[in-house]
N, C-alpha and C. Protein backbone atom coordinates (compact mmCIF):
# COMPACT_ATOMS: atom_id res chain seq x y z
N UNK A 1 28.94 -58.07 -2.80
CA UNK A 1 29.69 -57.80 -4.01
C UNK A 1 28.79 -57.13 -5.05
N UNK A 2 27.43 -57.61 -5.07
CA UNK A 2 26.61 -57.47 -6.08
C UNK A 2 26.50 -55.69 -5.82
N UNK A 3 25.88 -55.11 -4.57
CA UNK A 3 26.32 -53.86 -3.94
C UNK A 3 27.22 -53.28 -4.57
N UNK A 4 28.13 -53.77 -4.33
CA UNK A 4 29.48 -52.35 -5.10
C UNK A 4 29.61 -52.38 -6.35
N UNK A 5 29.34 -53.36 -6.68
CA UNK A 5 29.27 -53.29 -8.29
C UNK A 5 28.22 -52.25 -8.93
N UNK A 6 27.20 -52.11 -8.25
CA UNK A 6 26.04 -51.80 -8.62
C UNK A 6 26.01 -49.91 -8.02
N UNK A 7 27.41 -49.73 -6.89
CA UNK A 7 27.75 -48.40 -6.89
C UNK A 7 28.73 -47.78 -7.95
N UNK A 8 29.59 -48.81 -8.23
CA UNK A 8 30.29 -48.38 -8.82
C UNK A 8 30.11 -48.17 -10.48
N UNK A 9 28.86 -48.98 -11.07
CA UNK A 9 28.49 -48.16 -12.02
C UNK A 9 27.45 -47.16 -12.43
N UNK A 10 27.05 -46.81 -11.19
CA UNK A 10 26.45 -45.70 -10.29
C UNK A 10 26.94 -44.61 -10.40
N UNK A 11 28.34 -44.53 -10.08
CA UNK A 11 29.40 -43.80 -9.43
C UNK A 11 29.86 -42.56 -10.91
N UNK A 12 29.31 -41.54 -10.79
CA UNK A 12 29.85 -40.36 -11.74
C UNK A 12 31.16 -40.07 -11.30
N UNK A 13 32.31 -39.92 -12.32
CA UNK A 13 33.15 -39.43 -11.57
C UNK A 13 33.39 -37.84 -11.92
N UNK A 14 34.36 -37.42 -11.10
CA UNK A 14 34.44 -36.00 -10.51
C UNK A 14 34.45 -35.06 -12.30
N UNK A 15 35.51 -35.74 -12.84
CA UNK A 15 36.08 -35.45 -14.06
C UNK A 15 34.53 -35.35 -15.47
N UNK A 16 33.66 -35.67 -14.73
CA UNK A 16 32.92 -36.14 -15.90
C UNK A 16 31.56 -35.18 -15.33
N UNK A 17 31.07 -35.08 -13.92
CA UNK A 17 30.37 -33.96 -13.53
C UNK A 17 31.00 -32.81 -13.36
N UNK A 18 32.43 -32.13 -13.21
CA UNK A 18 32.77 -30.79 -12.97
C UNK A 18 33.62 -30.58 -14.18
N UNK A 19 33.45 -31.35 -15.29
CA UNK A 19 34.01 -31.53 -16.62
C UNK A 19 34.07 -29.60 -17.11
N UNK A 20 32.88 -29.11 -16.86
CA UNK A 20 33.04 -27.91 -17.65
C UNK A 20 34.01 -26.74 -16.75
N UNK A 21 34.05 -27.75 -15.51
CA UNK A 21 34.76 -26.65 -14.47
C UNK A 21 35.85 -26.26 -15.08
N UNK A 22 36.30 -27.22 -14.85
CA UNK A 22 37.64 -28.04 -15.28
C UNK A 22 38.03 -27.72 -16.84
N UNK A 23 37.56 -27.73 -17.63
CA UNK A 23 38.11 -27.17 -18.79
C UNK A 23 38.31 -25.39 -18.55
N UNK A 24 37.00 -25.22 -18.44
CA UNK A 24 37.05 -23.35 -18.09
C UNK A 24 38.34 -23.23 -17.12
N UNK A 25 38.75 -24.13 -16.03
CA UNK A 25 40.15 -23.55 -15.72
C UNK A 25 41.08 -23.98 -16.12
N UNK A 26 41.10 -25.11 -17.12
CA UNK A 26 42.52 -24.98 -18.20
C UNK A 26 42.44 -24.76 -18.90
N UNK A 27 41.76 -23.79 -19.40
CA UNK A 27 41.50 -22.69 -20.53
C UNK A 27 42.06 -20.88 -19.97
N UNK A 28 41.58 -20.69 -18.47
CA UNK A 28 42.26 -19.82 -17.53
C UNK A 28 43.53 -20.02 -17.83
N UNK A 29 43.62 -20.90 -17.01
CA UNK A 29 45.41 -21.66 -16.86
C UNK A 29 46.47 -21.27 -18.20
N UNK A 30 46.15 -21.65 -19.84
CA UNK A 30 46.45 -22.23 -20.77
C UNK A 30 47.59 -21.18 -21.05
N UNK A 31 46.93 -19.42 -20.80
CA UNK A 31 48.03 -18.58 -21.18
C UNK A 31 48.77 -17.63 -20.25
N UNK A 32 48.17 -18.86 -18.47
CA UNK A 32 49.18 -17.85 -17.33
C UNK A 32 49.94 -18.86 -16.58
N UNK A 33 49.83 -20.20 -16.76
CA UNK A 33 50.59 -20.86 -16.03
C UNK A 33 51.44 -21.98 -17.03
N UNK A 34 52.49 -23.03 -17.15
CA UNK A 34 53.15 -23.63 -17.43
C UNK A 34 52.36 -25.04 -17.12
N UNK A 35 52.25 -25.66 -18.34
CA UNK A 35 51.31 -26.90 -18.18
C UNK A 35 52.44 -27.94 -17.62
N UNK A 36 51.72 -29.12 -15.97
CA UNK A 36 52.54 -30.13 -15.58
C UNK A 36 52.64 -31.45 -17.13
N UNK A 37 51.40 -31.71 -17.33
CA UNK A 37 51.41 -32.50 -18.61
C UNK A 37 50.98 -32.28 -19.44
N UNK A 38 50.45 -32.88 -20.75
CA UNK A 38 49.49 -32.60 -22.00
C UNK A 38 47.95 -33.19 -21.36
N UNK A 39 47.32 -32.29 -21.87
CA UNK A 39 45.71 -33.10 -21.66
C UNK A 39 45.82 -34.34 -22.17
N UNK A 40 45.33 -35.39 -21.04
CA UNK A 40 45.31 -36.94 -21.40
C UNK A 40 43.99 -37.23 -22.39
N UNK A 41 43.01 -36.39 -22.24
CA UNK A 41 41.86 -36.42 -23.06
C UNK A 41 42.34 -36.39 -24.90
N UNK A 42 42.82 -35.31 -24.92
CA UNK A 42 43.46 -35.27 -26.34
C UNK A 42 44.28 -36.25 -26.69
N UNK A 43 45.58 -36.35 -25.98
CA UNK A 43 46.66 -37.78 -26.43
C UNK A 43 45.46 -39.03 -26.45
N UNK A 44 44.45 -39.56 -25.67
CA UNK A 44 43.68 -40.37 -25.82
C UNK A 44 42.98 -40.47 -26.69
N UNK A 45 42.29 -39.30 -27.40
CA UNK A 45 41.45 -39.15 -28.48
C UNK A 45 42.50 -39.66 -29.59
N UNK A 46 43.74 -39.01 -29.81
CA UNK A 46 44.45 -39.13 -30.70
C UNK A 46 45.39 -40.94 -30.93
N UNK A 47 45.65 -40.99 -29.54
CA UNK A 47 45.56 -42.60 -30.09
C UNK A 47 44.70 -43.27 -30.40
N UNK A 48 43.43 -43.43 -29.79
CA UNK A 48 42.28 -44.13 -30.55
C UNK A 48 42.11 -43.75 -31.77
N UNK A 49 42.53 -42.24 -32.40
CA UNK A 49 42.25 -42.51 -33.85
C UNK A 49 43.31 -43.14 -34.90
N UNK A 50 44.84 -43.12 -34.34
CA UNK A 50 46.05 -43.65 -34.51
C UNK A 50 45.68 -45.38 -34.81
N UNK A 51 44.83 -45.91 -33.63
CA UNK A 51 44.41 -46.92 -33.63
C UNK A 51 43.65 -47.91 -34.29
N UNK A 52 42.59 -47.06 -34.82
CA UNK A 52 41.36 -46.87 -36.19
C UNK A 52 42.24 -46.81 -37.18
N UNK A 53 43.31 -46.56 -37.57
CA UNK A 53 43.73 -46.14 -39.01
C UNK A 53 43.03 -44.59 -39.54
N UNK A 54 42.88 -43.69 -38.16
CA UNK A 54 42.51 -42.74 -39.00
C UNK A 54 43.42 -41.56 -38.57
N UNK A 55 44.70 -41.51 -38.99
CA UNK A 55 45.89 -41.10 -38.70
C UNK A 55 45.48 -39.67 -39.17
N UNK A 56 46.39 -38.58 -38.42
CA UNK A 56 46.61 -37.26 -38.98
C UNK A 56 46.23 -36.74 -40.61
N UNK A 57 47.32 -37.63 -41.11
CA UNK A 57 47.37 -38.03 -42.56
C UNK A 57 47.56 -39.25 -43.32
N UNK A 58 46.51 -39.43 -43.60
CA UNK A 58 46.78 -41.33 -44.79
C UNK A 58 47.20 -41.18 -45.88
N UNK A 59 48.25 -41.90 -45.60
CA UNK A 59 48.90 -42.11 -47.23
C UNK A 59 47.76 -42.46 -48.20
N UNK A 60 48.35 -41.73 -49.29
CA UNK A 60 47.16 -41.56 -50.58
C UNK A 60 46.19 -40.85 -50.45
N UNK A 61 45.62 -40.18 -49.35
CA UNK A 61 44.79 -39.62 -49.69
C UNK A 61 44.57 -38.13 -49.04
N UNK A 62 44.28 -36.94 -49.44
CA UNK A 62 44.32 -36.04 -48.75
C UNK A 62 43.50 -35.64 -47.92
N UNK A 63 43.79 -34.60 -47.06
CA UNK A 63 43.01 -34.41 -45.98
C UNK A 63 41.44 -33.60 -46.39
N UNK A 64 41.42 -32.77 -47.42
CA UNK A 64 40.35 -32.78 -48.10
C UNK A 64 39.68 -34.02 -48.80
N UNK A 65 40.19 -34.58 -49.41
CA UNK A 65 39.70 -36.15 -49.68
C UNK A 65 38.82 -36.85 -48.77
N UNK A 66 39.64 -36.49 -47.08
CA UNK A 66 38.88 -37.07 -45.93
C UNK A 66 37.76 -36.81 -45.56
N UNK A 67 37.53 -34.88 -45.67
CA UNK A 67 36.41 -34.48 -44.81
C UNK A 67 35.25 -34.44 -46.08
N UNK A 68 35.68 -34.59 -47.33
CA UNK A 68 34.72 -34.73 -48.13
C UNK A 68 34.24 -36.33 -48.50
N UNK A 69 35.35 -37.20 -48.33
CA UNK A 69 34.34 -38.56 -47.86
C UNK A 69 33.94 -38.89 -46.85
N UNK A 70 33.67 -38.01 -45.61
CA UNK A 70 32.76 -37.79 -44.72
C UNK A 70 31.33 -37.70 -44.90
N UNK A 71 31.80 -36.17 -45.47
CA UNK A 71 30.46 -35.75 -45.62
C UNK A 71 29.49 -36.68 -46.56
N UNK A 72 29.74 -37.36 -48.08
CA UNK A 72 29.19 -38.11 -49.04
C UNK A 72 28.68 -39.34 -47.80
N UNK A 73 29.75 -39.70 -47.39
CA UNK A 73 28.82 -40.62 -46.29
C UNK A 73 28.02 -40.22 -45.63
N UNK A 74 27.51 -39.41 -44.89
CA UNK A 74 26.05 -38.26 -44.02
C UNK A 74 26.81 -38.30 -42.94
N UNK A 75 28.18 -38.45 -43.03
CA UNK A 75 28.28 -38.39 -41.44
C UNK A 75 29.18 -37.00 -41.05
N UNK A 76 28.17 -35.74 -41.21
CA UNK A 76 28.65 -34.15 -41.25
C UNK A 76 29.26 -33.74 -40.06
N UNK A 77 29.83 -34.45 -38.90
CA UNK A 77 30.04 -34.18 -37.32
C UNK A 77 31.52 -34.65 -38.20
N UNK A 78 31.83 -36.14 -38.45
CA UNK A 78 33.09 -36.02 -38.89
C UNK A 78 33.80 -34.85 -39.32
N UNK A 79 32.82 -35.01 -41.40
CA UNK A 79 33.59 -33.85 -41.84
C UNK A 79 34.29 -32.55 -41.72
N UNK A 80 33.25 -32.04 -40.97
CA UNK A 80 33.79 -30.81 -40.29
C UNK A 80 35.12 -31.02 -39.40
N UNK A 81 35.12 -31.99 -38.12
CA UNK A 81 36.22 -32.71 -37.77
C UNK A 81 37.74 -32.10 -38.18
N UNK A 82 36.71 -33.46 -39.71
CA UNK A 82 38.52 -33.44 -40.81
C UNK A 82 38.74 -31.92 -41.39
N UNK A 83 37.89 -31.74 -41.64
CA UNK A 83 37.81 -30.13 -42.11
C UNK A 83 38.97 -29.05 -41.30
N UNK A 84 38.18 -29.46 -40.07
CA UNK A 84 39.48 -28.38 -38.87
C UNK A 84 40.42 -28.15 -39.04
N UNK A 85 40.90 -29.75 -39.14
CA UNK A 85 41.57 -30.53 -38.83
C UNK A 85 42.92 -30.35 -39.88
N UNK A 86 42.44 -30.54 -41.19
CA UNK A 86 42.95 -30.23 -42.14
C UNK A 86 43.26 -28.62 -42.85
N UNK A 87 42.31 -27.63 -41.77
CA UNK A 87 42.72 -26.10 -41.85
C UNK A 87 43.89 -26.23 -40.95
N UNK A 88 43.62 -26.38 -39.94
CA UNK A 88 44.10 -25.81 -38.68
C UNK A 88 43.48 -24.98 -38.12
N UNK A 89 42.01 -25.27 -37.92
CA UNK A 89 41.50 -24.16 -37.96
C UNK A 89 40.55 -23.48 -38.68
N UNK A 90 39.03 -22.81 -38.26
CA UNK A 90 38.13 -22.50 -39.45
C UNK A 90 37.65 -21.14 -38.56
N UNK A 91 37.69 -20.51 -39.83
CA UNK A 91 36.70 -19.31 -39.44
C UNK A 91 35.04 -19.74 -39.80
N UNK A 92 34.21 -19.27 -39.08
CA UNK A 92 32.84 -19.80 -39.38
C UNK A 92 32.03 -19.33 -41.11
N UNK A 93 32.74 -18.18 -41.32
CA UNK A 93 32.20 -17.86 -42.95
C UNK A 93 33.05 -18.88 -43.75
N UNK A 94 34.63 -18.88 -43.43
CA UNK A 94 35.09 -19.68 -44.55
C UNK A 94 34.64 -21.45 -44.35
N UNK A 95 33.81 -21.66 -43.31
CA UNK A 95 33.20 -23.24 -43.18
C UNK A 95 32.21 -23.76 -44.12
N UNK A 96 31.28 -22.47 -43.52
CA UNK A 96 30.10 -22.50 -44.53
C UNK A 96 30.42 -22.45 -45.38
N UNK A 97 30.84 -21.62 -46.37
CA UNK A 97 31.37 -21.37 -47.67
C UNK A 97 32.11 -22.90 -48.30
N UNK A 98 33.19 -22.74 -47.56
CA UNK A 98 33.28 -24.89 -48.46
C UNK A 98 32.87 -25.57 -48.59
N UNK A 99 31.59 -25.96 -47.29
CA UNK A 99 30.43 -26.48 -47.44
C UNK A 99 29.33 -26.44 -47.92
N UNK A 100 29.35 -25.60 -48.41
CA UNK A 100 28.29 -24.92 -49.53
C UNK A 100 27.75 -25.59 -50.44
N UNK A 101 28.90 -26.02 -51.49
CA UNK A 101 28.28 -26.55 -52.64
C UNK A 101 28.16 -28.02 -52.44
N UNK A 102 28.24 -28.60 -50.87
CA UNK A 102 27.56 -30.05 -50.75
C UNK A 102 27.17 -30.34 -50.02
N UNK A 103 26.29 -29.02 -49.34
CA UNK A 103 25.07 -29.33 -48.35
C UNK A 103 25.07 -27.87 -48.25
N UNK A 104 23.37 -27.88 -48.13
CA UNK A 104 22.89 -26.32 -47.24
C UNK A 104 23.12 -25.79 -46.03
N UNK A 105 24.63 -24.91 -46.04
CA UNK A 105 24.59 -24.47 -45.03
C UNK A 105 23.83 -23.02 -44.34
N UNK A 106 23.42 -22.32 -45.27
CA UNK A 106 22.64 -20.86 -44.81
C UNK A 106 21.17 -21.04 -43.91
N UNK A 107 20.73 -20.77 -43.53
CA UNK A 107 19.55 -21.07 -42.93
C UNK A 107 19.30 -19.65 -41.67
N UNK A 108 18.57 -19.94 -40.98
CA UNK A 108 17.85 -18.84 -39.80
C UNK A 108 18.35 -19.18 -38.46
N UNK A 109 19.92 -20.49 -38.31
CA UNK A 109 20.02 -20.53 -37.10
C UNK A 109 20.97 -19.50 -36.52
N UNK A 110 21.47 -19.48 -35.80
CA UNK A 110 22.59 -18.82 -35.15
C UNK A 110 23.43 -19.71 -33.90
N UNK A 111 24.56 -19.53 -33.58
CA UNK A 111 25.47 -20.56 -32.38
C UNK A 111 25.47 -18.86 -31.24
N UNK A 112 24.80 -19.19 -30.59
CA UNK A 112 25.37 -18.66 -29.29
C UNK A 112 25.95 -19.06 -28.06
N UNK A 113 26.75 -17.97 -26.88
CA UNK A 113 27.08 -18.36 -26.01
C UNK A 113 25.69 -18.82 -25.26
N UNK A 114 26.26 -19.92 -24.15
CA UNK A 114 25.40 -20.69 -23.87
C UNK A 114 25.01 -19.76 -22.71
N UNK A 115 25.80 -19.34 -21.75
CA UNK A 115 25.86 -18.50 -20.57
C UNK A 115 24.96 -17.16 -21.00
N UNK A 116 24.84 -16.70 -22.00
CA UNK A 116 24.79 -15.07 -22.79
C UNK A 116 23.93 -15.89 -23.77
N UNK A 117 22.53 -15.62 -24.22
CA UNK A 117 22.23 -15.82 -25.37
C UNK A 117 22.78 -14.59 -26.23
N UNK A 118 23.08 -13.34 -25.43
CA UNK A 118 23.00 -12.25 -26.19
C UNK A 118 24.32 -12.01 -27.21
N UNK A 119 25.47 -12.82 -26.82
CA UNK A 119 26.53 -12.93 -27.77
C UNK A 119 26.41 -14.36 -28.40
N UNK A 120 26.54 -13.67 -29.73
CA UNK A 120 26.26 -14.40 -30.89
C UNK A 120 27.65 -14.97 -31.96
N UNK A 121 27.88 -16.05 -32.07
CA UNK A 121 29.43 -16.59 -32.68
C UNK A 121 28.89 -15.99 -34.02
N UNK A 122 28.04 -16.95 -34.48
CA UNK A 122 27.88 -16.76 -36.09
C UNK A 122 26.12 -17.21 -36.23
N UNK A 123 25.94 -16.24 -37.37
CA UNK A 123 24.25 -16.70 -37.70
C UNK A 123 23.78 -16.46 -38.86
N UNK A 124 23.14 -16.97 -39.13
CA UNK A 124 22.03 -17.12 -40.34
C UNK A 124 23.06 -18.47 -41.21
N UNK A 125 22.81 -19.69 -40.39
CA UNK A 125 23.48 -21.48 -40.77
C UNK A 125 22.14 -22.03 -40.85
N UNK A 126 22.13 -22.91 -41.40
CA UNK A 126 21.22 -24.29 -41.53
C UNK A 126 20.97 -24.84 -40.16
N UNK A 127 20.07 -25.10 -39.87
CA UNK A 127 19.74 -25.80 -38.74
C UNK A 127 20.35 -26.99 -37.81
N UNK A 128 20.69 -28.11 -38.99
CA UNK A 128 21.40 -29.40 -38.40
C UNK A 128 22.76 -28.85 -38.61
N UNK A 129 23.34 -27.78 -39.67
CA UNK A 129 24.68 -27.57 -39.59
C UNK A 129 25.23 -27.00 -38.03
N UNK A 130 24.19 -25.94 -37.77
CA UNK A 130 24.44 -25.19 -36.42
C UNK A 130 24.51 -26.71 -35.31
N UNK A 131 23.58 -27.30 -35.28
CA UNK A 131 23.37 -28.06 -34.44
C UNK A 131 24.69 -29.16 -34.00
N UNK A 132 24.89 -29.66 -35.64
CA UNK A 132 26.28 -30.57 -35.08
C UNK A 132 27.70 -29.82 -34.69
N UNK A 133 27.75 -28.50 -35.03
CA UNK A 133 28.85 -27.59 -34.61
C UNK A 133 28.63 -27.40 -33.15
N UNK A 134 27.67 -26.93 -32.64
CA UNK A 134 27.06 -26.90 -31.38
C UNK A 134 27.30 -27.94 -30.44
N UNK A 135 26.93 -29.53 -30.59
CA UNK A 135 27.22 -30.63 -30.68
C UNK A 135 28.66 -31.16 -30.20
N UNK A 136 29.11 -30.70 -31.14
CA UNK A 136 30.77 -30.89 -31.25
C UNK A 136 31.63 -29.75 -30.40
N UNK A 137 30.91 -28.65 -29.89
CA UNK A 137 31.99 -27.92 -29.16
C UNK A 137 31.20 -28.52 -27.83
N UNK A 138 29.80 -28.69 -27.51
CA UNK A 138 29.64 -29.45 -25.98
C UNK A 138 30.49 -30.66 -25.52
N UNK A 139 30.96 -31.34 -26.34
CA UNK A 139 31.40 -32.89 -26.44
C UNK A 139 33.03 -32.25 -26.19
N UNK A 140 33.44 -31.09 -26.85
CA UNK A 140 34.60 -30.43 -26.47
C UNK A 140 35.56 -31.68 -27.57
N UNK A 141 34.75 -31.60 -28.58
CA UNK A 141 35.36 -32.26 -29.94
C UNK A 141 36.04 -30.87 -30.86
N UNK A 142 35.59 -29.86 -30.39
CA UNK A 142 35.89 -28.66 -31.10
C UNK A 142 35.86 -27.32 -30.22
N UNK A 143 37.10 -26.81 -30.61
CA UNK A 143 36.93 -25.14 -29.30
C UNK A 143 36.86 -24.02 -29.98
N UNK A 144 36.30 -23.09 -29.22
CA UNK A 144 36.52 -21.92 -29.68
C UNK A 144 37.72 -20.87 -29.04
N UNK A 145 38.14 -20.21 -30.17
CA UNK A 145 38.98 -19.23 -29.84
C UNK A 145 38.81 -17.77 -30.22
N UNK A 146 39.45 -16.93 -29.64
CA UNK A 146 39.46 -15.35 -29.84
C UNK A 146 40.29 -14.90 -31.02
N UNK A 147 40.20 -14.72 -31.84
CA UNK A 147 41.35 -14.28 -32.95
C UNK A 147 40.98 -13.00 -32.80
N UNK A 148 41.71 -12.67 -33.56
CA UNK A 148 41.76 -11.03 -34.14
C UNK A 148 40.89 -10.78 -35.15
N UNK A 149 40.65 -9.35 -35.65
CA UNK A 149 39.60 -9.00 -36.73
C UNK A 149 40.44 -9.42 -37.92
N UNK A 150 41.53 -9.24 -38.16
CA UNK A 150 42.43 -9.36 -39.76
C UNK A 150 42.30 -10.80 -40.35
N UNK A 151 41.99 -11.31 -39.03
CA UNK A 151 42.01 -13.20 -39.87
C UNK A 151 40.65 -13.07 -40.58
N UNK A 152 39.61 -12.20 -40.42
CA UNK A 152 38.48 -11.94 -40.91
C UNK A 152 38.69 -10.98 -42.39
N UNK A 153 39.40 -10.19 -41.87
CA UNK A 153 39.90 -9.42 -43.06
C UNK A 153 40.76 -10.01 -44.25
N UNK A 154 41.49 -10.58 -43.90
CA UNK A 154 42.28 -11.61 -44.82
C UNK A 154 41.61 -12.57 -45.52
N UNK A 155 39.92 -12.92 -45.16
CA UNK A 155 39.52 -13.85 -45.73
C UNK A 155 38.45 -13.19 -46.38
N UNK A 156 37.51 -13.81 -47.09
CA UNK A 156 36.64 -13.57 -47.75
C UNK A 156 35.68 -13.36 -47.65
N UNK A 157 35.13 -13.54 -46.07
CA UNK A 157 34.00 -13.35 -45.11
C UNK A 157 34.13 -12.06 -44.79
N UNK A 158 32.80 -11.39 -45.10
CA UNK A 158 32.57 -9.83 -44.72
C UNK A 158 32.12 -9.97 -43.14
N UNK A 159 33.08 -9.62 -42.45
CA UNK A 159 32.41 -9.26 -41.08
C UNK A 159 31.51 -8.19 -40.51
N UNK A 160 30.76 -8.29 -40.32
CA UNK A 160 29.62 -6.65 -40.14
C UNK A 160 29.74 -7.31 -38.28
N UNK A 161 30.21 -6.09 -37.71
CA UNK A 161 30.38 -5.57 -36.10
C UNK A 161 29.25 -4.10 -35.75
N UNK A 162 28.70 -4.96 -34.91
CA UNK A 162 28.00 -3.77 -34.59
C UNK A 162 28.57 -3.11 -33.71
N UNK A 163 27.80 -1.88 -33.51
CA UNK A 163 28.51 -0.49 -33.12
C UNK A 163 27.11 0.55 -32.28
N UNK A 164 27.85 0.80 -31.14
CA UNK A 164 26.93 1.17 -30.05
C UNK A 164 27.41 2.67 -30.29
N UNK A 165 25.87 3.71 -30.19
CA UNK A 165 26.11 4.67 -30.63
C UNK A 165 25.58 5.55 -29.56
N UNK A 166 25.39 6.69 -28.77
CA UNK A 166 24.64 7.57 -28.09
C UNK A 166 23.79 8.46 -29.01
N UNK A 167 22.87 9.09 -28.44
CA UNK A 167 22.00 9.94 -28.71
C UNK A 167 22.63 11.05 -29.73
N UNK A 168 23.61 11.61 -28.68
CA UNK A 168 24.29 12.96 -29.65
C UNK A 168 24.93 11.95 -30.77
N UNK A 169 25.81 11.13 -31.00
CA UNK A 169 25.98 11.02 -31.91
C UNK A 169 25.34 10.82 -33.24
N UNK A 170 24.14 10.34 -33.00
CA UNK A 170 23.41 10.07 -33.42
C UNK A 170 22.13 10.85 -33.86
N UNK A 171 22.30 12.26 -33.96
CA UNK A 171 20.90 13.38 -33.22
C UNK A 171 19.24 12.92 -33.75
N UNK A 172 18.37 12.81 -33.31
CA UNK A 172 17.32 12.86 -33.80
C UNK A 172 16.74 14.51 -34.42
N UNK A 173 16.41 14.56 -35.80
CA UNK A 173 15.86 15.97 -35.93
C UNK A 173 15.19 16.42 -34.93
N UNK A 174 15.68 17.81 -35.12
CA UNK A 174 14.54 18.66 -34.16
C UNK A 174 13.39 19.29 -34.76
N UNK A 175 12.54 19.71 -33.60
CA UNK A 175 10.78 19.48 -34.61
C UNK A 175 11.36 21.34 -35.24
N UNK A 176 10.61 21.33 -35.94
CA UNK A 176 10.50 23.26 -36.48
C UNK A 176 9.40 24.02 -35.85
């Protein structure tokens, strides 16, 4: 008995080592096939916080109220959280920017793809800011998505896109 006990908390399961598989193909899946159920991960997350008393929305207090008595507490993985949570959603300039005036977010880091260092989400953040964002999308507490350029345009964040140029377009003088 002592044996199986001692496999079975041994025992990784499938869901928890091919975890990234497995999201990357219901992320495939999400906008070509018809989902059988809801991710049990999410309804689970969401009752345990149902459970906590830390509902969608608490009476009396707002959802900014929330992610900013997060943060006053040091606990900046929340805030952001409630932050999302309470956008629906963040563009990475308009994050920093709210967060601004109650903690340093600018700094020399940058979030890249993990696969690609060479594509870059967002950069020049604070160090622990990058880090718990980073943090929070491994844990798959937070996702990323593809928007469009106008949600950039619509906001207040200057987007600078770089731009691949050739030679001719570009001419170098010629000597005289």
């Amino acid at each position: 008995m002592k044996d199986l006990q001692t496999a079975k908390e041994q025992t990784i399961p499938l869901s928890v080592t091919m975890e990234d598989v497995i999201f990357n193909l219901r992320e495939w899946a999400r906008s070509r096939c018809r989902m059988a159920t809801s991710d049990s991960r999410v309804m689970q997350m969401l009752d345990e916080e149902n459970r906590k008393g830390r509902s969608y929305v608490d009476a009396g207090q707002s959802q900014k109220e929330l992610w900013l008595e997060a943060l006053k507490q040091g606990d900046l993985s929340e805030a952001i959280i409630k932050y999302i949570r309470f956008h629906q959603g963040a563009l990475f300039g308009k994050l920093t920017e709210d967060f601004k005036p109650h903690i340093e977010t600018a700094g020399t880091s940058s979030l890249v793809l993990g696969t690609d260092e060479y594509v870059v989400f967002w950069q020049q953040m604070q160090d622990d800011f990058a880090q718990q964002i980073h943090k929070l999308l491994r844990s798959k507490r937070l996702f990323l998505h593809i928007v469009d350029v106008g949600m950039y345009q619509a906001s207040k964040t200057i987007l600078k896109l770089p731009v691949i140029k050739t030679l001719r377009e570009n001419p170098l003088p010629r000597p005289v």
